[in-house]
Protein backbone atom coordinates (compact mmCIF):
# COMPACT_ATOMS: atom_id res chain seq x y z
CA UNK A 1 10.37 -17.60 -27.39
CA UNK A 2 8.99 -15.79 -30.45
CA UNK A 3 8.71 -12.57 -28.93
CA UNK A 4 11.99 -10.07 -28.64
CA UNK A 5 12.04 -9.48 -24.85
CA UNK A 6 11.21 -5.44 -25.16
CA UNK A 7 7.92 -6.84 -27.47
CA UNK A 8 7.15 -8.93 -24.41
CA UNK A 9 3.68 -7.04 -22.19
CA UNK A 10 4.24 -9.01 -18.89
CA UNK A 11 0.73 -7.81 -17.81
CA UNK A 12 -0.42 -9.64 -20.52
CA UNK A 13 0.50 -13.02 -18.39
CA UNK A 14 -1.54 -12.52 -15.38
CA UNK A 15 -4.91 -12.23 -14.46
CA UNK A 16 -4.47 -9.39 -11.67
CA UNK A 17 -2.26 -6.57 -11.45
CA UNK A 18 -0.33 -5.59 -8.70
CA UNK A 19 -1.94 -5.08 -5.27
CA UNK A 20 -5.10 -5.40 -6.69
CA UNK A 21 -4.57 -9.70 -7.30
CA UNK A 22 -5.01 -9.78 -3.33
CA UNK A 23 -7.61 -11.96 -1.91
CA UNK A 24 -10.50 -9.85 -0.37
CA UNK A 25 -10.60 -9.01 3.12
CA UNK A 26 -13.30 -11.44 3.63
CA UNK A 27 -11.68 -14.40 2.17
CA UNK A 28 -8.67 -13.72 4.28
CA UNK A 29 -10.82 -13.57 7.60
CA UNK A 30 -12.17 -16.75 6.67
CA UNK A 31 -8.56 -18.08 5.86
CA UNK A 32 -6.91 -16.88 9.48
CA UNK A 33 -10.38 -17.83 11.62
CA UNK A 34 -8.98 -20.15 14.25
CA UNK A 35 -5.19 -19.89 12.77
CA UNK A 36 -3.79 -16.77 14.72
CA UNK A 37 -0.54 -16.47 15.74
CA UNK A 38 0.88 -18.58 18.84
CA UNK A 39 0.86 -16.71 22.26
CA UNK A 40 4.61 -15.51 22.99
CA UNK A 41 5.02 -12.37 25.20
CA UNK A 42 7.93 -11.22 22.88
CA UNK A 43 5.10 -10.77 19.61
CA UNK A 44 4.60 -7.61 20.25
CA UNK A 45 1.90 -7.66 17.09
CA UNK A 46 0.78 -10.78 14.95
CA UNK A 47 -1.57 -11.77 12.58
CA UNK A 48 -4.87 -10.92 14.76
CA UNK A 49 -4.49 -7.41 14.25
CA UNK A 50 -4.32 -6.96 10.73
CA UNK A 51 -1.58 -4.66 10.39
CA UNK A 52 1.39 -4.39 8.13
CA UNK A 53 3.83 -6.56 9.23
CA UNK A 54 4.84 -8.79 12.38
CA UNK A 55 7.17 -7.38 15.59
CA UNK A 56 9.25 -9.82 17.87
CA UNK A 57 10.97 -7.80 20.69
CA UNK A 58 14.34 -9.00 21.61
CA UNK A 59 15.06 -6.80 24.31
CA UNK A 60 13.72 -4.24 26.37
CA UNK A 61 14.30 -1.41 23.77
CA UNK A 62 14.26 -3.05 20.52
CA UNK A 63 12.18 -5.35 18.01
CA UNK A 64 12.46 -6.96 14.70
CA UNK A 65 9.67 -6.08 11.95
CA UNK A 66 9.09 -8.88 9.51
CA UNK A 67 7.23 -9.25 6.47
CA UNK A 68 5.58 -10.90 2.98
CA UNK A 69 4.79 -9.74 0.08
CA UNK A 70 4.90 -10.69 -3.54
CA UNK A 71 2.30 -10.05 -6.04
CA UNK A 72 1.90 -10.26 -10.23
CA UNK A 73 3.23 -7.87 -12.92
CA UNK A 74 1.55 -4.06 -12.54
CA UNK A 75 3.46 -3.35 -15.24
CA UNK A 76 5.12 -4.65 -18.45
CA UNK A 77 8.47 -3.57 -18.04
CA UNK A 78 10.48 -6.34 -16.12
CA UNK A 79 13.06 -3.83 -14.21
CA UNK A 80 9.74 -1.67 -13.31
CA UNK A 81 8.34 -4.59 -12.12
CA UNK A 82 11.13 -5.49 -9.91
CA UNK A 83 11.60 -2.13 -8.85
CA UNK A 84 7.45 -1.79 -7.69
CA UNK A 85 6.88 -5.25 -6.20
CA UNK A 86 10.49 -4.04 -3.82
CA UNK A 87 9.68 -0.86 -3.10
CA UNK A 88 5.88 -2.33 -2.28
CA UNK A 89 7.29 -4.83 0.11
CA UNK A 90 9.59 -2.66 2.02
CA UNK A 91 7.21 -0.04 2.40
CA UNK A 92 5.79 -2.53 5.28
CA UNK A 93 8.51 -2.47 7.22
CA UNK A 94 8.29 2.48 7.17
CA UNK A 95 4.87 1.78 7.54
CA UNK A 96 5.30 0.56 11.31
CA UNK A 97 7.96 3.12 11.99
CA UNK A 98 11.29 1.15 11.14
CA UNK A 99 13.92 0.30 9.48
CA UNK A 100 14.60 -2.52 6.93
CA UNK A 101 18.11 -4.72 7.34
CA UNK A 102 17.73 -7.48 4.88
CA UNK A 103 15.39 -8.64 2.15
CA UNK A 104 14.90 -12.24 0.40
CA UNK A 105 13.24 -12.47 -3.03
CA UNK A 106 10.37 -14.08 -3.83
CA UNK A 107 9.82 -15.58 -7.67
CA UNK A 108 7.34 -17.18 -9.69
CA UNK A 109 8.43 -17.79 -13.10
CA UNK A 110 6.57 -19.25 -16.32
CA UNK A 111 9.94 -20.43 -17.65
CA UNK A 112 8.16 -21.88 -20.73
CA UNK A 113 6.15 -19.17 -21.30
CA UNK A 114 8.85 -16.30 -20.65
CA UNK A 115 12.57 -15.49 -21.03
CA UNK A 116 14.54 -16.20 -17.99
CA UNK A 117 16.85 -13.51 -18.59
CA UNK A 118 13.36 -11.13 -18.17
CA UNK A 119 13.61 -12.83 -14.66
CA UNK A 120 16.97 -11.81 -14.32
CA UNK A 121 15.93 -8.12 -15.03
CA UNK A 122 13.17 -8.32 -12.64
CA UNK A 123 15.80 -9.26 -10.29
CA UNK A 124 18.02 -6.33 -10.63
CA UNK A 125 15.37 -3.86 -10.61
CA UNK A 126 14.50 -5.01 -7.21
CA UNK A 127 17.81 -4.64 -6.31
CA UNK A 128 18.32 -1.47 -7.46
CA UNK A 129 15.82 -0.60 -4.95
CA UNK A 130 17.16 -2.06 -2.34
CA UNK A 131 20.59 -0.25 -2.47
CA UNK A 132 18.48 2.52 -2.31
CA UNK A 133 16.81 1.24 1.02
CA UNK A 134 20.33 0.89 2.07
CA UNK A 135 19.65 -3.22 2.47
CA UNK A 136 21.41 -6.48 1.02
CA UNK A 137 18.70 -8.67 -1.26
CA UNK A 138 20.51 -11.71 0.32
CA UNK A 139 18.67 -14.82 -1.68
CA UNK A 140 15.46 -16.11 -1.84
CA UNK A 141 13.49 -19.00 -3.59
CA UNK A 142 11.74 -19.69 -6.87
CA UNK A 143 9.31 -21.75 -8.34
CA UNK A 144 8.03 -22.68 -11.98
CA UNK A 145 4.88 -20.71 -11.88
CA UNK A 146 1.88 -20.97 -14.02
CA UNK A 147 1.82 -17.15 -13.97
CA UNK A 148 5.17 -14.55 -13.35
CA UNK A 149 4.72 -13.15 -9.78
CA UNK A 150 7.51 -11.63 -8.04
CA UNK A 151 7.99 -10.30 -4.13
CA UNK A 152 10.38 -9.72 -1.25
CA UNK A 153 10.66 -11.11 2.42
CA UNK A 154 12.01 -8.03 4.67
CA UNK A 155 13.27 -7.73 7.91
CA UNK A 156 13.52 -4.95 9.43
CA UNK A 157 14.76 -3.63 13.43
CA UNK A 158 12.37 -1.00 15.39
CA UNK A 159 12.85 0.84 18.89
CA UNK A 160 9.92 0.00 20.49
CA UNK A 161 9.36 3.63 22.04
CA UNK A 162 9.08 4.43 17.88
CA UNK A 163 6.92 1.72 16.74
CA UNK A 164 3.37 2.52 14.71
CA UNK A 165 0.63 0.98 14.57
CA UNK A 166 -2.46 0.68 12.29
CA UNK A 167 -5.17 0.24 15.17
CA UNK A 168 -4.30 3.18 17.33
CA UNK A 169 -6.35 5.81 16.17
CA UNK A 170 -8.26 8.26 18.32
CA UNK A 171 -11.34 10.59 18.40
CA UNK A 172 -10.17 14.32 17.08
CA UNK A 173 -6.95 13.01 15.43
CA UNK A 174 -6.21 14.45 11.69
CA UNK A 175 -5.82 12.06 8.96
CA UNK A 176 -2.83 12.27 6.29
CA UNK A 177 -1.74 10.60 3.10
CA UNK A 178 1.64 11.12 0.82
CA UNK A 179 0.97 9.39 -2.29
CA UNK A 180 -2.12 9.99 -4.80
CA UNK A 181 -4.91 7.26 -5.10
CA UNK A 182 -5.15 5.77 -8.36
CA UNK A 183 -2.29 3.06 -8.79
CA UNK A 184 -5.45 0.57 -9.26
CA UNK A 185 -6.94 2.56 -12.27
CA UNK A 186 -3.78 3.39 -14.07
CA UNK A 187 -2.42 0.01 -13.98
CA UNK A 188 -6.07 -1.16 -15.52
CA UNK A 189 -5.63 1.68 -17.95
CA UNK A 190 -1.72 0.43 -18.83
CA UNK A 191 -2.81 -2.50 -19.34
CA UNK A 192 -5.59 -2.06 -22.12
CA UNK A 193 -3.11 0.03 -23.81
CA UNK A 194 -5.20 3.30 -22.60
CA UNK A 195 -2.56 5.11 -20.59
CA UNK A 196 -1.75 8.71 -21.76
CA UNK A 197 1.95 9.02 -22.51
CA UNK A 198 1.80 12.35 -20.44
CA UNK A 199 0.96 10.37 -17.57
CA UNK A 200 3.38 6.99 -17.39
CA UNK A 201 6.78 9.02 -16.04
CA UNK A 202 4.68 9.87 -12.69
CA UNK A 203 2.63 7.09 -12.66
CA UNK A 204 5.68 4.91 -12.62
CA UNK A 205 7.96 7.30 -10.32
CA UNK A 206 5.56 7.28 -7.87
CA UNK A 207 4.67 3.42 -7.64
CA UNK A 208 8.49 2.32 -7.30
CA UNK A 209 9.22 5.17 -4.57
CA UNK A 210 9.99 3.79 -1.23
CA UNK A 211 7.96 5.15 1.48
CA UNK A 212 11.12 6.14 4.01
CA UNK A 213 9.01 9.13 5.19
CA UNK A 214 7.02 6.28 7.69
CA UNK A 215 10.19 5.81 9.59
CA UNK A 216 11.05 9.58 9.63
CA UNK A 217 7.53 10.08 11.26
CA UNK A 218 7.72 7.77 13.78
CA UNK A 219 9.78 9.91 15.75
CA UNK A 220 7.07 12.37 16.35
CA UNK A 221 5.21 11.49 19.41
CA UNK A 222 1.80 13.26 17.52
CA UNK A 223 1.25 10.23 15.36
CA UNK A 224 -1.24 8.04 16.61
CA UNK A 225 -1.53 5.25 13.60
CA UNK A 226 -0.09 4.48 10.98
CA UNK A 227 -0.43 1.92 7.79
CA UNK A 228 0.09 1.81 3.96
CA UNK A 229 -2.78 1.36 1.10
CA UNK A 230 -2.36 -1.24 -0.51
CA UNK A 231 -4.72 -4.01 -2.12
CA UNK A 232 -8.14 -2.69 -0.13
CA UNK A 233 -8.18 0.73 -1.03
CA UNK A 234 -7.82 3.47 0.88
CA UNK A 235 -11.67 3.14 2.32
CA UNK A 236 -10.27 -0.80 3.17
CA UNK A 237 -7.00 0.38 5.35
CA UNK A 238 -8.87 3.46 6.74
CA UNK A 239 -11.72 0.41 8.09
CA UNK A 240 -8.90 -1.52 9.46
CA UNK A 241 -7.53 1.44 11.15
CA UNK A 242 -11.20 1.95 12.94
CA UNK A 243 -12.10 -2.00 13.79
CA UNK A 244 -14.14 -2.19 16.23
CA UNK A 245 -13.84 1.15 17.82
CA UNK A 246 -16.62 3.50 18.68
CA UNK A 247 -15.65 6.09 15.81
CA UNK A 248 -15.77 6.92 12.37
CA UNK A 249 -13.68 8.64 9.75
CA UNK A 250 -14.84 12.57 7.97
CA UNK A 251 -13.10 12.66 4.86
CA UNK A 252 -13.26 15.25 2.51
CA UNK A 253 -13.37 14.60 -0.95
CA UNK A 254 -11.71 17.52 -2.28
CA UNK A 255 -8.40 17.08 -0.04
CA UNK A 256 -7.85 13.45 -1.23
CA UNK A 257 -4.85 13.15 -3.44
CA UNK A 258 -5.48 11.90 -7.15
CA UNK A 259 -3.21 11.40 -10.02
CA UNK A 260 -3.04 14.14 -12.46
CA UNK A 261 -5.58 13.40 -15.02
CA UNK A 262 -7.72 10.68 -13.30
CA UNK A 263 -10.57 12.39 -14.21
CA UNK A 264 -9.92 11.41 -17.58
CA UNK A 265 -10.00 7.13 -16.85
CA UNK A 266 -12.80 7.48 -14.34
CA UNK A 267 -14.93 8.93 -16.96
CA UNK A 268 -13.76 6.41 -19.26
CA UNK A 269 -15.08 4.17 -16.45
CA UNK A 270 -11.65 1.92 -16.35
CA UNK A 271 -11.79 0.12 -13.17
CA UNK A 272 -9.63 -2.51 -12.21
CA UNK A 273 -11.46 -5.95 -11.30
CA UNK A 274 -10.52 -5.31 -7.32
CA UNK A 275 -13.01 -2.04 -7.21
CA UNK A 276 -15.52 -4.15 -7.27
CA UNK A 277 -14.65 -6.82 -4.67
CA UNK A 278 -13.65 -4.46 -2.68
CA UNK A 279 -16.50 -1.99 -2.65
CA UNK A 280 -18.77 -5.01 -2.62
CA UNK A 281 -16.82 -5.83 0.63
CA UNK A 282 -17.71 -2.52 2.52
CA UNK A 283 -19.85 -0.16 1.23
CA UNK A 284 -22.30 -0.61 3.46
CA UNK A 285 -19.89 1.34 6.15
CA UNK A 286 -19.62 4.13 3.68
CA UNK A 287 -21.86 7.11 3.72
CA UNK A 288 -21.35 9.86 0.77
CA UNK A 289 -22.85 13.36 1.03
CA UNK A 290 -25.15 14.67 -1.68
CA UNK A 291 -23.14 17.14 -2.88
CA UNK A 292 -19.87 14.22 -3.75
CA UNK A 293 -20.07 12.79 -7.02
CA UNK A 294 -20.53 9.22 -5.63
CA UNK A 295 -19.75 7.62 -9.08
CA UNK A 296 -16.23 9.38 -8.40
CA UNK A 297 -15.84 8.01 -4.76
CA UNK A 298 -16.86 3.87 -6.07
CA UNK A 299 -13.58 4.40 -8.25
CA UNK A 300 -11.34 6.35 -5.65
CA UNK A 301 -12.34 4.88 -2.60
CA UNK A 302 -11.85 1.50 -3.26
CA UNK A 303 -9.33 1.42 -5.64
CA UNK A 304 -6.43 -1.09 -4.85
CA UNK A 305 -3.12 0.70 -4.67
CA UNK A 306 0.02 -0.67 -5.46
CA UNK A 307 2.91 0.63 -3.00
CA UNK A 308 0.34 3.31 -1.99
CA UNK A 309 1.15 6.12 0.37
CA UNK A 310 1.13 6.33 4.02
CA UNK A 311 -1.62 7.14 5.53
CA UNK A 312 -1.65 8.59 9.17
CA UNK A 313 -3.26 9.96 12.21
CA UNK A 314 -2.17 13.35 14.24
CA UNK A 315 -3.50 14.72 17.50
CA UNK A 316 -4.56 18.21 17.33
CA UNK A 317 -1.45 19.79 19.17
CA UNK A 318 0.44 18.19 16.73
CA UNK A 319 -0.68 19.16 13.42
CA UNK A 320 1.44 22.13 13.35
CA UNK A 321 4.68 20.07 13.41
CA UNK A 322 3.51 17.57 10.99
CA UNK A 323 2.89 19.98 8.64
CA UNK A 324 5.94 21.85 8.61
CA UNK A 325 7.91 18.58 8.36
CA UNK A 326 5.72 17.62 5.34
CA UNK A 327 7.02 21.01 3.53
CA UNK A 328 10.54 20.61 5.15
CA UNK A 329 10.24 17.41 2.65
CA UNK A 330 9.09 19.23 -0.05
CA UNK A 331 5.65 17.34 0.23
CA UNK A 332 2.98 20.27 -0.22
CA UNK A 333 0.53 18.67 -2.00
CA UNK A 334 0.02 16.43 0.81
CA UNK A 335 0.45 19.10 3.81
CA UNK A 336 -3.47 19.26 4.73
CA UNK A 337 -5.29 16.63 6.20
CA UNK A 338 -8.16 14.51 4.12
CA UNK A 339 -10.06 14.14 7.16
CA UNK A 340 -10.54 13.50 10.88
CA UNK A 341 -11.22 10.51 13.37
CA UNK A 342 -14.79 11.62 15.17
CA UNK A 343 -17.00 10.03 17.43
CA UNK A 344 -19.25 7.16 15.78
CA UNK A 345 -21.37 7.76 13.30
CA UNK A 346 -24.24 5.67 11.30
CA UNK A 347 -21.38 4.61 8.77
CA UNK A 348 -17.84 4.40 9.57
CA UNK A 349 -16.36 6.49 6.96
CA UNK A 350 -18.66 9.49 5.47
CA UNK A 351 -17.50 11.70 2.71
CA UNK A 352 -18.37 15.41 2.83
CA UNK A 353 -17.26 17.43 -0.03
């Protein structure tokens, strides 16, 4: 290898970034028709409900969570990397209310192409992580990949009387988020070599944080559903959280988290390749008022997010707890809800300023 490994961009090696080098919600329903999980009265939820990860109850209180996922470099820094693509994968396992107990790695590696000791730092970023997470990284399995992708396997233990899930939403229930959107369009931004100095330290800090704070609200009774934003944006997961039910999503524009600065890429139009499958994908179930600059929404709503936040519903006699927790963990810029679940609508999410 020519290249010193701190000269090395690993974004530079892979077509997609991140969350956003997940196939589109369409191609996956077309992937899973007539392949959904086997009938067992123990799978408490499988692959037909499109939720965060799988949960096999082993007795009459408890369940195992288990889940997937691996994805290519967000960013050039090999720890970084190892440290995102971990935190990203255990966030599955907070996002239905538990607790993770073990992880396996997951690695592609170009070893003609790339230094294997930059695998080796991937590696120990990831487990940096998850000593953090309190969990083993017990093994794994690699491949010689045509492009560098890296990912865990987690499994993770759930009382059932605590478990989330992404499809129980109901009419009059606040909705709440605890990361900013914009993972998709600073990645896109890091890797043209646009990103502001000011604004790597909490665009990195925030992408490799674990998201413990799902487990922590599953003990209040108040939540009704919960997932994390990920590779569909958060107009994608809020869809999923709706399905097929008679009911739609208010969000205001002005309570949606952002990155500090965003303003600055969006107007520099830097959109990562994903925006555009996935608005393609569903915004025909989007309705934006008048008074929202709509150029604004096609770059927030469907940005993919890379370890994104959690994103949650309350009941109304609840909302007063929640948000006292939220500032109990110094979380204030996330304290008021971005919107409510209402009864159905012409478009399933509308955006009021």
């Amino acid at each position: 290898m020519n290249l010193a490994e701190d000269e090395i961009r690993l974004t530079q090696f892979a077509r997609g970034a991140g969350c956003g080098c997940k196939i589109s919600s369409s191609t996956l329903d077309e992937i899973l028709s007539g392949n959904q999980s086997s009938f067992s009265p123990n799978l408490l939820v499988g692959n037909h409900s499109k939720d965060d990860a799988a949960v096999f109850q082993y007795n009459e209180n408890e369940a195992f969570i288990s889940t997937t996922d691996f994805f290519t470099p967000i960013v050039d820094d090999a720890f970084l990397f190892g440290k995102v693509a971990a935190a990203n994968a255990i966030s599955d396992i907070y996002a239905m209310g538990g607790n993770p107990t073990m992880a396996l790695a997951i690695l592609g590696w170009p070893v003609e192409k790339l230094p294997v000791s930059l695998a080796n730092t991937v590696m120990r970023g990831a487990q940096e992580i998850c000593q953090i997470a309190g969990i083993p990284l017990a093994g794994g399995h690699s491949i010689d990949a045509a492009e560098p992708f890296f990912g865990l396997s987690v499994q993770g233990h759930i009382f059932i009387s605590r478990l989330k899930r992404n499809d129980t939403i109901a009419a009059d229930e606040f909705i709440f988020l605890t990361k900013p959107i914009g993972t998709g369009i600073l990645a896109t931004a890091e890797k043209k070599g646009l990103l502001r100095q000011e604004d790597v330290s909490f665009f990195h800090q925030t992408i490799s944080t674990l998201n413990q704070i799902g487990s922590e609200l599953s003990a209040f009774e108040s939540v009704g559903a919960m997932t994390d934003i990920t590779g569909f944006g958060l107009a994608g997961h809020l869809l999923e959280m709706i399905g097929e039910k008679e009911l739609s999503a208010e969000l205001n524009a002005s309570q949606i988290p952002l990155f500090p600065n965003l303003e600055y890429y969006m107007n520099q139009f830097i959109v990562p390749d994903a925006t555009y499958r996935n608005w393609k994908a569903y915004h025909n179930q989007i309705e934006i008022n008048t008074l929202v600059n709509s150029t604004h929404m096609f770059h927030i709503l469907p940005d993919p997010q890379t370890n994104g936040g959690i994103l949650f519903t309350v009941k109304a006699e609840g909302l007063e707890e929640i948000q006292e927790f939220l500032q109990k963990k110094q979380l204030m810029e996330y304290v008021n809800p971005i919107g409510k679940i209402v009864a159905a609508k012409d478009k399933k999410i509308v955006i009021n300023p």
